[in-house]
N, C-alpha and C. Protein backbone atom coordinates (compact mmCIF):
# COMPACT_ATOMS: atom_id res chain seq x y z
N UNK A 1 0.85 -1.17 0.00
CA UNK A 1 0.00 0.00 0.00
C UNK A 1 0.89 1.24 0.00
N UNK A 2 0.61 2.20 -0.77
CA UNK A 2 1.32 3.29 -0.79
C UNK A 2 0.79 4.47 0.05
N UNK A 3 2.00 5.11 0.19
CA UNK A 3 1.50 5.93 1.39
C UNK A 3 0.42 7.26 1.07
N UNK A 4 -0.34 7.52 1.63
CA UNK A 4 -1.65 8.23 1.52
C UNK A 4 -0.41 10.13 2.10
N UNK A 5 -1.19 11.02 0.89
CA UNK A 5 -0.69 12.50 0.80
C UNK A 5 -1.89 12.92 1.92
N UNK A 6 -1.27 14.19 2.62
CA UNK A 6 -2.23 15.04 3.47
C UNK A 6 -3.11 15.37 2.85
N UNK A 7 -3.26 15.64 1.86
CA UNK A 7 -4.38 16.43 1.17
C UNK A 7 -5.37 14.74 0.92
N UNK A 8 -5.32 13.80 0.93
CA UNK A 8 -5.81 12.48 0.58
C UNK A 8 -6.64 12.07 1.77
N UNK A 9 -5.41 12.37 2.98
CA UNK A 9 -5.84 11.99 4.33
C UNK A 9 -7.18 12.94 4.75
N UNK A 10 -7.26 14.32 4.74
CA UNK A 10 -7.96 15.20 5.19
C UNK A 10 -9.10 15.41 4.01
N UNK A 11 -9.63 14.93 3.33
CA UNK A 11 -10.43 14.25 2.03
C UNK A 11 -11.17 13.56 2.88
N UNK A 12 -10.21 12.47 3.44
CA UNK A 12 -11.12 11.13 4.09
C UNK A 12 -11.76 11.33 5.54
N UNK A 13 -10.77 12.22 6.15
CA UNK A 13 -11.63 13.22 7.71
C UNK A 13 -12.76 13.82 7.33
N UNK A 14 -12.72 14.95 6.36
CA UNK A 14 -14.18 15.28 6.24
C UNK A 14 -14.91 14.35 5.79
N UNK A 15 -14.63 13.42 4.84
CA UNK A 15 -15.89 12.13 4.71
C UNK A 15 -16.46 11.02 5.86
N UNK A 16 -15.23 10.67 6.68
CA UNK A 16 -15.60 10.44 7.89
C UNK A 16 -16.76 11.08 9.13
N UNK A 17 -16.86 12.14 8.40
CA UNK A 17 -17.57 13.20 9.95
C UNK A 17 -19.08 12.73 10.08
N UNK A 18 -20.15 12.48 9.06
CA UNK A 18 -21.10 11.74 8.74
C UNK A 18 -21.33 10.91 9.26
N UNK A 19 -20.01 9.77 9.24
CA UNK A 19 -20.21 8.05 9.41
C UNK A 19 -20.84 7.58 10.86
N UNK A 20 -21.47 6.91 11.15
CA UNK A 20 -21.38 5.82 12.46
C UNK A 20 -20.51 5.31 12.81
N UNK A 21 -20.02 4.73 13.72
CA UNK A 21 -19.11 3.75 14.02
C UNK A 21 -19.87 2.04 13.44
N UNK A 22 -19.36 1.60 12.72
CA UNK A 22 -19.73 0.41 12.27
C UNK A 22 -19.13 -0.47 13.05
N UNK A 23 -18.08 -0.69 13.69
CA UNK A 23 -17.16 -1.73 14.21
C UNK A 23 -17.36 -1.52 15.97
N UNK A 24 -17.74 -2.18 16.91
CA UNK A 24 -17.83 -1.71 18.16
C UNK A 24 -16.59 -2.88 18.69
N UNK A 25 -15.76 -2.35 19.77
CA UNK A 25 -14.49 -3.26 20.59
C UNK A 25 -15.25 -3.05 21.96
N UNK A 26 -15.16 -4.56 22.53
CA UNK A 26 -16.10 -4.69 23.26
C UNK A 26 -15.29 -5.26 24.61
N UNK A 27 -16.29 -5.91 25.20
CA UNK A 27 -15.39 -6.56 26.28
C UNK A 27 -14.86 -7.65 25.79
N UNK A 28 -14.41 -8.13 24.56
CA UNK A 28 -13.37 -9.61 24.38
C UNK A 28 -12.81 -8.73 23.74
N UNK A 29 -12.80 -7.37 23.71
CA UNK A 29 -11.90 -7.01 23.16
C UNK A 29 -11.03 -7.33 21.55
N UNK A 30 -9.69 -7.52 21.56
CA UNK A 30 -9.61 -7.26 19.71
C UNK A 30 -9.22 -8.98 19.43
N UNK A 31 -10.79 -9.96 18.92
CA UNK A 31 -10.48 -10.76 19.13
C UNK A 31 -10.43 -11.35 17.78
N UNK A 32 -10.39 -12.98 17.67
CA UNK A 32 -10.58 -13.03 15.89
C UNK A 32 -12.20 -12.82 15.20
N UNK A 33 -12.99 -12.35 15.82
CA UNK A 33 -14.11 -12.15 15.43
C UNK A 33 -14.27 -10.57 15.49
N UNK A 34 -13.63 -9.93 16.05
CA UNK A 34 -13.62 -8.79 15.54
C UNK A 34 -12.96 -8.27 14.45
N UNK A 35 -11.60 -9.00 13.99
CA UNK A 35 -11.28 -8.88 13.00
C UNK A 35 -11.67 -9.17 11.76
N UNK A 36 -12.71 -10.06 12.27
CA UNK A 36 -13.49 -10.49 10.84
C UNK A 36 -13.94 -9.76 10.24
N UNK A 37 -15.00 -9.24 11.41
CA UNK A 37 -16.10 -8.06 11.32
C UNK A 37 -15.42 -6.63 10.96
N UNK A 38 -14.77 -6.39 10.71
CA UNK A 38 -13.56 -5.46 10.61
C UNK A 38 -13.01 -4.95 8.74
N UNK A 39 -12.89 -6.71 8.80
CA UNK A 39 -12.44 -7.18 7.11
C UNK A 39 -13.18 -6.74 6.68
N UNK A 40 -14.76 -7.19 6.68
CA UNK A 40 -15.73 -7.36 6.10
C UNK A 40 -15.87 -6.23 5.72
N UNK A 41 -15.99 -5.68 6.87
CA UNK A 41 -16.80 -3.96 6.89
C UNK A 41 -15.63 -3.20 5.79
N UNK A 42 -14.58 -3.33 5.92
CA UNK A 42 -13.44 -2.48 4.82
C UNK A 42 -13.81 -2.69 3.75
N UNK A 43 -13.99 -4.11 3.28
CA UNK A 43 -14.20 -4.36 2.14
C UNK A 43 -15.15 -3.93 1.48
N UNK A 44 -16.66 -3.66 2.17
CA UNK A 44 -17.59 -3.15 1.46
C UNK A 44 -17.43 -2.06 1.48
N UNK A 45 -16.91 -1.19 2.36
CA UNK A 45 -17.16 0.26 2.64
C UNK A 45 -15.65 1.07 2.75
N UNK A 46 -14.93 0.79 2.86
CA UNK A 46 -13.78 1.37 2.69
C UNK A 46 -13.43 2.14 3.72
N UNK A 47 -14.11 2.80 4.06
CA UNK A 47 -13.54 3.75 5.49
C UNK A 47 -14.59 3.45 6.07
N UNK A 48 -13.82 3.11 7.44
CA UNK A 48 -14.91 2.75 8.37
C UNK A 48 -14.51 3.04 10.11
N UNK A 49 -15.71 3.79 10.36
CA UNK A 49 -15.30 3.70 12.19
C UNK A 49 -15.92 3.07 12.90
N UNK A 50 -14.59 3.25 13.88
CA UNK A 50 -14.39 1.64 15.16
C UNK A 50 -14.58 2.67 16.51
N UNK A 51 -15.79 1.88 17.39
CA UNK A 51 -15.41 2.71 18.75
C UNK A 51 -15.17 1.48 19.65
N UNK A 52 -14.47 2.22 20.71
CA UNK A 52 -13.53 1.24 21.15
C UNK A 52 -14.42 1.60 22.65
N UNK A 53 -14.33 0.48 23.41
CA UNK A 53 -15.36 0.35 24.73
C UNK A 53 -14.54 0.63 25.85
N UNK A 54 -15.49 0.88 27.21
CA UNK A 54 -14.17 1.34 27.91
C UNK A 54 -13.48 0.21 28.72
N UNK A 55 -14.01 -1.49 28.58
CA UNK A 55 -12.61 -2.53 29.03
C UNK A 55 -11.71 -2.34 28.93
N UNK A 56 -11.65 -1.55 27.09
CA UNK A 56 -9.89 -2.43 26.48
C UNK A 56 -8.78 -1.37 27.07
N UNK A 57 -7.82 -2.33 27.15
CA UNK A 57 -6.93 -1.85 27.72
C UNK A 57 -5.91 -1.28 26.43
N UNK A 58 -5.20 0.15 26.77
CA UNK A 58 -4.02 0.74 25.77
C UNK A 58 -4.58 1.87 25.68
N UNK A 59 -3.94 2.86 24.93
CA UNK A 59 -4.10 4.15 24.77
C UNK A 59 -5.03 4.25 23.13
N UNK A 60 -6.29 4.68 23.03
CA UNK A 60 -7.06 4.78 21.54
C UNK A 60 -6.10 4.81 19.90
N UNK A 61 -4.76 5.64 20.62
CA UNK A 61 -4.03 5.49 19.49
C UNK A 61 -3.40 4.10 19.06
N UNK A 62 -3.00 3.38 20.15
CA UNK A 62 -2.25 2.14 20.07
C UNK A 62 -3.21 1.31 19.37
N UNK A 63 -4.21 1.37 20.08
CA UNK A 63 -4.99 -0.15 19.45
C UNK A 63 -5.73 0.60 18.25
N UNK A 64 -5.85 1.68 17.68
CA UNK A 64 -5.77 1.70 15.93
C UNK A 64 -5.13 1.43 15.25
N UNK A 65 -3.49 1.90 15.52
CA UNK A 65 -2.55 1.04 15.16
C UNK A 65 -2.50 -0.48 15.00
N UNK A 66 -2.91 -1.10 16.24
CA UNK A 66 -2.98 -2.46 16.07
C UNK A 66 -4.35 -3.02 15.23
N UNK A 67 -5.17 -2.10 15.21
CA UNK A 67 -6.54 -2.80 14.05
C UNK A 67 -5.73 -2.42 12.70
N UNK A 68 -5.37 -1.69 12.64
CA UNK A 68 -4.98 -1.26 11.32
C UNK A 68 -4.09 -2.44 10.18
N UNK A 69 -2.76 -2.27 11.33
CA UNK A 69 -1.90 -3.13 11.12
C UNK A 69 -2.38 -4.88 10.94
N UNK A 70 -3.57 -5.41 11.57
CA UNK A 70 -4.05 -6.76 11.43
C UNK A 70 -4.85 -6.85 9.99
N UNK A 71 -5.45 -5.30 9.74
CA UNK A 71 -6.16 -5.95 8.91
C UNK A 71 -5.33 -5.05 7.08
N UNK A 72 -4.76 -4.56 7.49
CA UNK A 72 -4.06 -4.02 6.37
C UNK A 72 -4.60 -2.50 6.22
N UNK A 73 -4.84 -1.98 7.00
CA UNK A 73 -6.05 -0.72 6.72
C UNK A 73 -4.61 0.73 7.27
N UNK A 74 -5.37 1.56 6.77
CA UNK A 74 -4.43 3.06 7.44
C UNK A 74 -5.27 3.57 8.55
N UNK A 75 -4.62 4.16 9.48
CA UNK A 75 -5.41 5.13 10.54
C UNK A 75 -5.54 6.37 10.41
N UNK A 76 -6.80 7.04 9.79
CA UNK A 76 -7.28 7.95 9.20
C UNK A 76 -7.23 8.88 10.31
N UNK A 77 -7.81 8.84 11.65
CA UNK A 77 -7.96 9.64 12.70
C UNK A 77 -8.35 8.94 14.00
N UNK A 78 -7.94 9.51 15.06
CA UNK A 78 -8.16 9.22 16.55
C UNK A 78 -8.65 10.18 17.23
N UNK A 79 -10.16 10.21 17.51
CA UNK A 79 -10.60 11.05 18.73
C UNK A 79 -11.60 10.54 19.57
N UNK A 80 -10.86 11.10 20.57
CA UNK A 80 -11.40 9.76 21.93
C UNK A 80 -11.45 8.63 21.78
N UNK A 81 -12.30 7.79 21.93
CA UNK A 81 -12.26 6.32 21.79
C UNK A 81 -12.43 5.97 20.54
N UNK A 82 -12.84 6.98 19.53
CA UNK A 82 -13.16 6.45 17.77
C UNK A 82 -12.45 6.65 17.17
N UNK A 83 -12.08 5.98 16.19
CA UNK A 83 -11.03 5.51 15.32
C UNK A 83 -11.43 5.48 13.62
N UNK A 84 -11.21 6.11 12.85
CA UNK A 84 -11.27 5.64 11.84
C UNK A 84 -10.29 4.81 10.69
N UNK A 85 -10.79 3.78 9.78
CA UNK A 85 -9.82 3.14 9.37
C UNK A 85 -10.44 3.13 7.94
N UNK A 86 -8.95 3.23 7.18
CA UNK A 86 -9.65 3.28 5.48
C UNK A 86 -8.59 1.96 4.51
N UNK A 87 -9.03 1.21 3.83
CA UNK A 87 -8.34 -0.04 2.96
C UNK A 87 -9.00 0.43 1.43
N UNK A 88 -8.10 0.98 0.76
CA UNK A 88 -8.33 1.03 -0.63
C UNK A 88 -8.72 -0.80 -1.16
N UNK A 89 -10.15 -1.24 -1.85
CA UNK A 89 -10.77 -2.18 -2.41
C UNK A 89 -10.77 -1.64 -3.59
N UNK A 90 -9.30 -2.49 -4.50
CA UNK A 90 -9.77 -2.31 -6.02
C UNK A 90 -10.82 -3.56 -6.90
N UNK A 91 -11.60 -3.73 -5.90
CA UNK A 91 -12.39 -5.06 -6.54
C UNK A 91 -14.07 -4.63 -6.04
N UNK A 92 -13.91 -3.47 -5.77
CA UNK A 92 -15.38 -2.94 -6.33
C UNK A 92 -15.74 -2.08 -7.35
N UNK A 93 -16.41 -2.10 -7.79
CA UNK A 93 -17.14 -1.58 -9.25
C UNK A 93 -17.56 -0.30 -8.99
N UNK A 94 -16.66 0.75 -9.77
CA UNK A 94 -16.68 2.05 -9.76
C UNK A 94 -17.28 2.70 -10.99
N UNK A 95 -17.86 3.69 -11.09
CA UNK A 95 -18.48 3.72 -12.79
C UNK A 95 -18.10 5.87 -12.60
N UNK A 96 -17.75 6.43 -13.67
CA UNK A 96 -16.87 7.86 -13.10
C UNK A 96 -18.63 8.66 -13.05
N UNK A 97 -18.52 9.59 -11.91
CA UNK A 97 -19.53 9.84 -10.67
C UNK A 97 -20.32 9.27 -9.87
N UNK A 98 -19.83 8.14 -9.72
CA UNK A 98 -20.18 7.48 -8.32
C UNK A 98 -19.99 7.81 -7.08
N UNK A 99 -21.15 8.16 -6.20
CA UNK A 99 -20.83 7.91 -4.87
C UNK A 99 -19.44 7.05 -4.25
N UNK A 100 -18.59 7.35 -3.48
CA UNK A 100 -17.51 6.56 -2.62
C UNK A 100 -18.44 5.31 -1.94
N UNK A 101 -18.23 4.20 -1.56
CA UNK A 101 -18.99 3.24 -1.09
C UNK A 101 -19.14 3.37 -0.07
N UNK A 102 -18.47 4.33 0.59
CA UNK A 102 -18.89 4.69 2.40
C UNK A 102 -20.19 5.97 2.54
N UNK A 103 -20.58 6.51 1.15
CA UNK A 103 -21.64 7.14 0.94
C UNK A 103 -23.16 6.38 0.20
N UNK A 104 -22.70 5.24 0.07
CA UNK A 104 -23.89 4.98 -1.03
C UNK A 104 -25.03 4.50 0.36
């Protein structure tokens, strides 16, 4: 994956501001079923936020890092416990003026 420009990153913050948190970290914390649920969600939607519950243990930044890093994704932003994470999917079907898939 190549590395994402500021102007790319702050593109994906304001598209983020809208979103829900799709991904909730719970009390089992970051387990292999959250990573599933994680995959999944990237794949259809591309940027996606994670709120993180107040069990888990680490600092909000660390364990984005660590979702990120498991599932191949970048860490778009950290505030407070929410996290956003974005995985470029070149295996969805784009047609030129399409909605982004985290808008449709």
């Amino acid at each position: 994956m190549t590395a994402m420009t500021g102007k790319e990153r702050a593109e994906l913050r304001a598209d983020c501001n809208g979103l829900k948190a799709t991904v909730h970290v719970g009390v089992q914390g970051l387990s292999g079923s959250l990573f599933a649920s994680l995959d999944d969600a990237l794949r259809t939607h591309e940027l996606v936020k994670v709120q993180m519950g107040k069990p888990v243990e680490g600092t909000p930044k660390a364990l984005a890092g660590q979702l990120a890093a498991k599932v191949g994704a970048e860490v778009i932003q950290v505030i407070g416990k929410t996290c956003t994470l974005y995985r470029h999917n070149p295996e969805l079907k784009r047609k030129h003026g399409d909605l982004p898939p985290w808008k449709r």
